[in-house]
C-alpha atoms as a PDB file:
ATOM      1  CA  UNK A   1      75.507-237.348  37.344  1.00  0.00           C
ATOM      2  CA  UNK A   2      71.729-238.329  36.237  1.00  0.00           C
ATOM      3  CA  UNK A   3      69.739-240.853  37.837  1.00  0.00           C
ATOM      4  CA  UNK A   4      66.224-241.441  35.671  1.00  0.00           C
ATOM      5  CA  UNK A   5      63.902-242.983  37.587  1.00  0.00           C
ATOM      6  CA  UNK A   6      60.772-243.851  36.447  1.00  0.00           C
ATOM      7  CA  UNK A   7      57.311-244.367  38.582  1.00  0.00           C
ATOM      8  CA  UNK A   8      55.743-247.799  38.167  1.00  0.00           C
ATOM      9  CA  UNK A   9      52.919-247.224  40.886  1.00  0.00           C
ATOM     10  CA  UNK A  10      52.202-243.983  42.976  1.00  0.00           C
ATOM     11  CA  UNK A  11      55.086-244.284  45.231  1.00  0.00           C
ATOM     12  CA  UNK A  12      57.895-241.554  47.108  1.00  0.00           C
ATOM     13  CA  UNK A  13      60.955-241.444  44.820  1.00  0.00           C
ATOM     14  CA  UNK A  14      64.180-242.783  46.308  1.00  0.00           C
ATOM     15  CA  UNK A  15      65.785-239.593  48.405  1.00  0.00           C
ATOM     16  CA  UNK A  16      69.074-239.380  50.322  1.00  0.00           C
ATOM     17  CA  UNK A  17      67.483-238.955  54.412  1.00  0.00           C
ATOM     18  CA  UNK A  18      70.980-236.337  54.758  1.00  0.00           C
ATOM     19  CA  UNK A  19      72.932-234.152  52.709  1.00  0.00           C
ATOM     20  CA  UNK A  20      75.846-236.817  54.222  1.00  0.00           C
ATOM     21  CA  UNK A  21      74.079-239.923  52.919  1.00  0.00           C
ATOM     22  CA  UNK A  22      75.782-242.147  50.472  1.00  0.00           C
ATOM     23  CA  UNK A  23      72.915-244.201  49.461  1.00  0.00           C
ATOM     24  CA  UNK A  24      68.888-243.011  48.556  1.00  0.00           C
ATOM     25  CA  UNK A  25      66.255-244.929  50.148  1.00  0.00           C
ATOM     26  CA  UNK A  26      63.682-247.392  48.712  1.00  0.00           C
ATOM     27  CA  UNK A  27      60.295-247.711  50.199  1.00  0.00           C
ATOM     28  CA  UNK A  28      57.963-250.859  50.000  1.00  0.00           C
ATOM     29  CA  UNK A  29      55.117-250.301  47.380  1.00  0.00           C
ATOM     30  CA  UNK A  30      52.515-252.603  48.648  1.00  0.00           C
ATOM     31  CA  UNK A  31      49.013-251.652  49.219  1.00  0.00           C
ATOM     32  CA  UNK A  32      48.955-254.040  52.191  1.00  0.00           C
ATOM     33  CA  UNK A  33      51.015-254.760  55.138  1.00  0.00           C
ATOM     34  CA  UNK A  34      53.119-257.608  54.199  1.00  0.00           C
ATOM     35  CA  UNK A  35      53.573-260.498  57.374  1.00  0.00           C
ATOM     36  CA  UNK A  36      57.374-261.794  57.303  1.00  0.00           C
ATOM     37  CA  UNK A  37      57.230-264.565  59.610  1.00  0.00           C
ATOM     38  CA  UNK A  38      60.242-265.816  61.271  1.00  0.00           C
ATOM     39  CA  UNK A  39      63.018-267.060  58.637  1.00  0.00           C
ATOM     40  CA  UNK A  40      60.281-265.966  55.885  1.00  0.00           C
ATOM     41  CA  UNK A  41      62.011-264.244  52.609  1.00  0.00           C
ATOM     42  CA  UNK A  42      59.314-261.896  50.478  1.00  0.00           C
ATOM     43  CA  UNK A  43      60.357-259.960  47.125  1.00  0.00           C
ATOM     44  CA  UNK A  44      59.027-256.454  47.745  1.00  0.00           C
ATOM     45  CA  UNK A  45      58.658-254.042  45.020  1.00  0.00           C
ATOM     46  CA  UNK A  46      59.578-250.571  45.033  1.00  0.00           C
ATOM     47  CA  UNK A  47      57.527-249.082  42.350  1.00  0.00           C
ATOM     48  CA  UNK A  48      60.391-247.622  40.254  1.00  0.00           C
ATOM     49  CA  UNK A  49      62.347-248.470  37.295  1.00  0.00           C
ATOM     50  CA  UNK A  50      65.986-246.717  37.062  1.00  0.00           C
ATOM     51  CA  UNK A  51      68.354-245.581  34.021  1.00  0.00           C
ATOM     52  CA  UNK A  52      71.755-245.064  35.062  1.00  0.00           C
ATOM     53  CA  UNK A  53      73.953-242.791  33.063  1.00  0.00           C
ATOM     54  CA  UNK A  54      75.890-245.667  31.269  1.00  0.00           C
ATOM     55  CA  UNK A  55      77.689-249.076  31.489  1.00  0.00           C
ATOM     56  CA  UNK A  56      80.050-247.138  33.796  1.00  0.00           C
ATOM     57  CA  UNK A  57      77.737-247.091  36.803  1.00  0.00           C
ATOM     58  CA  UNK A  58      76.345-249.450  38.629  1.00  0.00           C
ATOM     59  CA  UNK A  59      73.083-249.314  41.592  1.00  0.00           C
ATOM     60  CA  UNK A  60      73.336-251.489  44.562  1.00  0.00           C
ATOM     61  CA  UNK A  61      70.719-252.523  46.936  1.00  0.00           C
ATOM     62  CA  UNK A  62      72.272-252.181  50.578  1.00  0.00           C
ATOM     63  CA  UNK A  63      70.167-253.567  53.767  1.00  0.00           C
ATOM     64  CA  UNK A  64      69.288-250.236  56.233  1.00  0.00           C
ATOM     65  CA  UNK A  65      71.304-250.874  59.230  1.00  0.00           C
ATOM     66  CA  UNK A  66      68.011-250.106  61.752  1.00  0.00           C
ATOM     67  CA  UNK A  67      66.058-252.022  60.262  1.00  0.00           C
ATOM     68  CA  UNK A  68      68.566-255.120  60.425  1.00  0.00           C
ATOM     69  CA  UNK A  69      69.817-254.665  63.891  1.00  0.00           C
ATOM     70  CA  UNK A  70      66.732-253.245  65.411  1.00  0.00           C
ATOM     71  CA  UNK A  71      64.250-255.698  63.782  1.00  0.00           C
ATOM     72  CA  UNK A  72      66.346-258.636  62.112  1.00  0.00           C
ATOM     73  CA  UNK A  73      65.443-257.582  58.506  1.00  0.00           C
ATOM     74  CA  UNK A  74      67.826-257.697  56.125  1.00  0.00           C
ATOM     75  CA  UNK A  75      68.567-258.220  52.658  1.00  0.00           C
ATOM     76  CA  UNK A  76      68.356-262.440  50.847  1.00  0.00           C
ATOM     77  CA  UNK A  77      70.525-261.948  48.435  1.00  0.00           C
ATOM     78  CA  UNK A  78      73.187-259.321  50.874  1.00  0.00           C
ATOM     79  CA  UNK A  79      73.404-256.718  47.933  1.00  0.00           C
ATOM     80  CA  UNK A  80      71.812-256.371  44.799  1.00  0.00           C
ATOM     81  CA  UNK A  81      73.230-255.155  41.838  1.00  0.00           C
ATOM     82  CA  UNK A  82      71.427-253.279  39.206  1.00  0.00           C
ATOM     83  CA  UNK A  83      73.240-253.431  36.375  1.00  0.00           C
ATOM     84  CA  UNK A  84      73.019-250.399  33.920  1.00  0.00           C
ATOM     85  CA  UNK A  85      71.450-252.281  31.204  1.00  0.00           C
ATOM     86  CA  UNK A  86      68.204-253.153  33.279  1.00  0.00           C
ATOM     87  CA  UNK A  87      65.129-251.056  32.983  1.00  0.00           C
ATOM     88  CA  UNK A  88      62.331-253.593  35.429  1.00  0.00           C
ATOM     89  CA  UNK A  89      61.536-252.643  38.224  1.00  0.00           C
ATOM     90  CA  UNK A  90      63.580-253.329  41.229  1.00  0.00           C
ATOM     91  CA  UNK A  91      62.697-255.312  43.891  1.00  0.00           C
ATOM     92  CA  UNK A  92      64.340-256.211  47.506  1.00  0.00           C
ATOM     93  CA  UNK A  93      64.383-259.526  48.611  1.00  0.00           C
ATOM     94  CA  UNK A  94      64.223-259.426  52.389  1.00  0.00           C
ATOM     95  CA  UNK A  95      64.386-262.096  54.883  1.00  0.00           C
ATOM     96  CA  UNK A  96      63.900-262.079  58.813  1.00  0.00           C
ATOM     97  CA  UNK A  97      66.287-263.443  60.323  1.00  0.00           C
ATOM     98  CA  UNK A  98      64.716-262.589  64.301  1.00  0.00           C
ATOM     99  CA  UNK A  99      62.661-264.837  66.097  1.00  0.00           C
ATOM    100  CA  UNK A 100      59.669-262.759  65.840  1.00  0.00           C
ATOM    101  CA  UNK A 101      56.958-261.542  63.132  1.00  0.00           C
ATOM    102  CA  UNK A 102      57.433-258.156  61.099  1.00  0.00           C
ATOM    103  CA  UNK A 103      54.875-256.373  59.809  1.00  0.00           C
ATOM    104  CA  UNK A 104      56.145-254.299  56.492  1.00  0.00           C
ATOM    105  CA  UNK A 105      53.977-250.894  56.153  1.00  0.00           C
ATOM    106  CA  UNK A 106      53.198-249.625  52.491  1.00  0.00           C
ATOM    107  CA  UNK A 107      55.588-247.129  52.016  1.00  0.00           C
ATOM    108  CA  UNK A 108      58.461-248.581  55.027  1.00  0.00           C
ATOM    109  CA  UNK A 109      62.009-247.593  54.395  1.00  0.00           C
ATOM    110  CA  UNK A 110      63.323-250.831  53.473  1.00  0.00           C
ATOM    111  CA  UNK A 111      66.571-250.499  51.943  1.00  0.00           C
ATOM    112  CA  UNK A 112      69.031-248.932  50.647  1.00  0.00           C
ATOM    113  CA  UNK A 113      69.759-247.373  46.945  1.00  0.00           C
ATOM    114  CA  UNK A 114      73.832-246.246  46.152  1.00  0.00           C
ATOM    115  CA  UNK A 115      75.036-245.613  42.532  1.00  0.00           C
ATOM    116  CA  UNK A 116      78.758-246.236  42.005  1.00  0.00           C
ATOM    117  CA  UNK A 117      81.309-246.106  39.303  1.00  0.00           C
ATOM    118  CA  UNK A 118      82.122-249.689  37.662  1.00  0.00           C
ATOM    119  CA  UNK A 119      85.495-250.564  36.572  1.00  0.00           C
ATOM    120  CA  UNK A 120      85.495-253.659  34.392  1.00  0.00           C
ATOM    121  CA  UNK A 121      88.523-255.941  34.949  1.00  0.00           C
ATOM    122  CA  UNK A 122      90.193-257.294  32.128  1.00  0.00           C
ATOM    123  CA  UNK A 123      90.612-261.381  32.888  1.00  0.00           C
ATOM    124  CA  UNK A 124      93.562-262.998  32.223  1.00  0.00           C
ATOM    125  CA  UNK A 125      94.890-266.831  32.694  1.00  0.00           C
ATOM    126  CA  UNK A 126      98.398-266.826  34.878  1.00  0.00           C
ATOM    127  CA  UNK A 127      99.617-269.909  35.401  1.00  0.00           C
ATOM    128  CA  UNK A 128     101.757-268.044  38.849  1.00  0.00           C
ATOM    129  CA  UNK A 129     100.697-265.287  41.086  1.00  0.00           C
ATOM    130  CA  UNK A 130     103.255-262.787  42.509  1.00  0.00           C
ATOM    131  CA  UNK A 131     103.816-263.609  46.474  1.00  0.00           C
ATOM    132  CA  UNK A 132     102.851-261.405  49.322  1.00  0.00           C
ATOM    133  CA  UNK A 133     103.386-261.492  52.999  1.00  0.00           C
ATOM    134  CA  UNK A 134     100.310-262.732  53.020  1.00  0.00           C
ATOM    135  CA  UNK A 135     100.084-265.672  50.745  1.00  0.00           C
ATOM    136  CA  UNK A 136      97.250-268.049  50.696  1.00  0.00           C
ATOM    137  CA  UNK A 137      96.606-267.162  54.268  1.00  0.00           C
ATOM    138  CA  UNK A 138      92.684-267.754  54.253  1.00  0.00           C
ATOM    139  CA  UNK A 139      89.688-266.517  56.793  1.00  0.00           C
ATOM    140  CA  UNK A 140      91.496-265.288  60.026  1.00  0.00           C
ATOM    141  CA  UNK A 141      95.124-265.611  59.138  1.00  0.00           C
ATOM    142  CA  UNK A 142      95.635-261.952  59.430  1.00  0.00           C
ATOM    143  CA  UNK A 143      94.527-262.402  63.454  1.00  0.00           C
ATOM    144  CA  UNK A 144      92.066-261.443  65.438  1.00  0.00           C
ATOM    145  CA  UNK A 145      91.602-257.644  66.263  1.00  0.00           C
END
């Protein structure tokens, strides 16, 4: 499978750190450090613009795990979704959730890039839904642990 991607500003291109990695990484393109305060959100650009193969394929925007549990940085919006259709550039909403300031570095690793396959779900009315052991057992009725 083909990934286009397309350079918006003199940036790395998304690359997968392993031969193991499931996901590329994205890298802030900023020309200046960017401040996140405490509890502060920022949109930061990447620089690129994607074309994924087809409406069967979707890119999602993952937080990087270090950079959230090390540093309290994560994603605002949990995961994005590119959808195939969109040809902007993408951007990653952060947010800090620590108690302390982070200073973002042009170029910083800041998230994550997978493409996956799509399956589109028909939808259809039901006016019953076949039991399971389960049921309507909400959050936590499976137990803890």
């Amino acid at each position: 499978m083909t990934v286009k991607i397309k350079r918006l500003r003199k940036v790395d291109l998304p690359a997968y750190a392993t031969p193991g990695s499931a996901a590329m990484d994205l890298r802030a393109a900023v020309d200046e450090p960017i401040v996140l305060a405490p509890g502060a959100r920022a949109t930061v650009p990447t620089g690129i613009a994607i074309e994924l193969p087809s409406a069967d394929y979707v890119a999602l925007v993952f937080a990087r795990s270090g950079l959230a549990v090390k540093s309290g940085i994560t994603l605002s919006n949990a995961v994005g979704v590119i959808d195939s259709d969109y040809r902007g550039e993408i951007g990653v909403g952060l947010v800090n959730l620590s108690d302390k300031e982070y200073t973002l570095a042009p170029g910083e690793r800041i998230a994550q890039l997978a493409v996956m396959p799509v399956c589109r779900a028909d939808v259809v009315e039901a006016e019953e839904l076949s039991d399971t052991e389960r049921g309507a057992g909400g959050f936590g009725s499976t137990g803890k642990g």
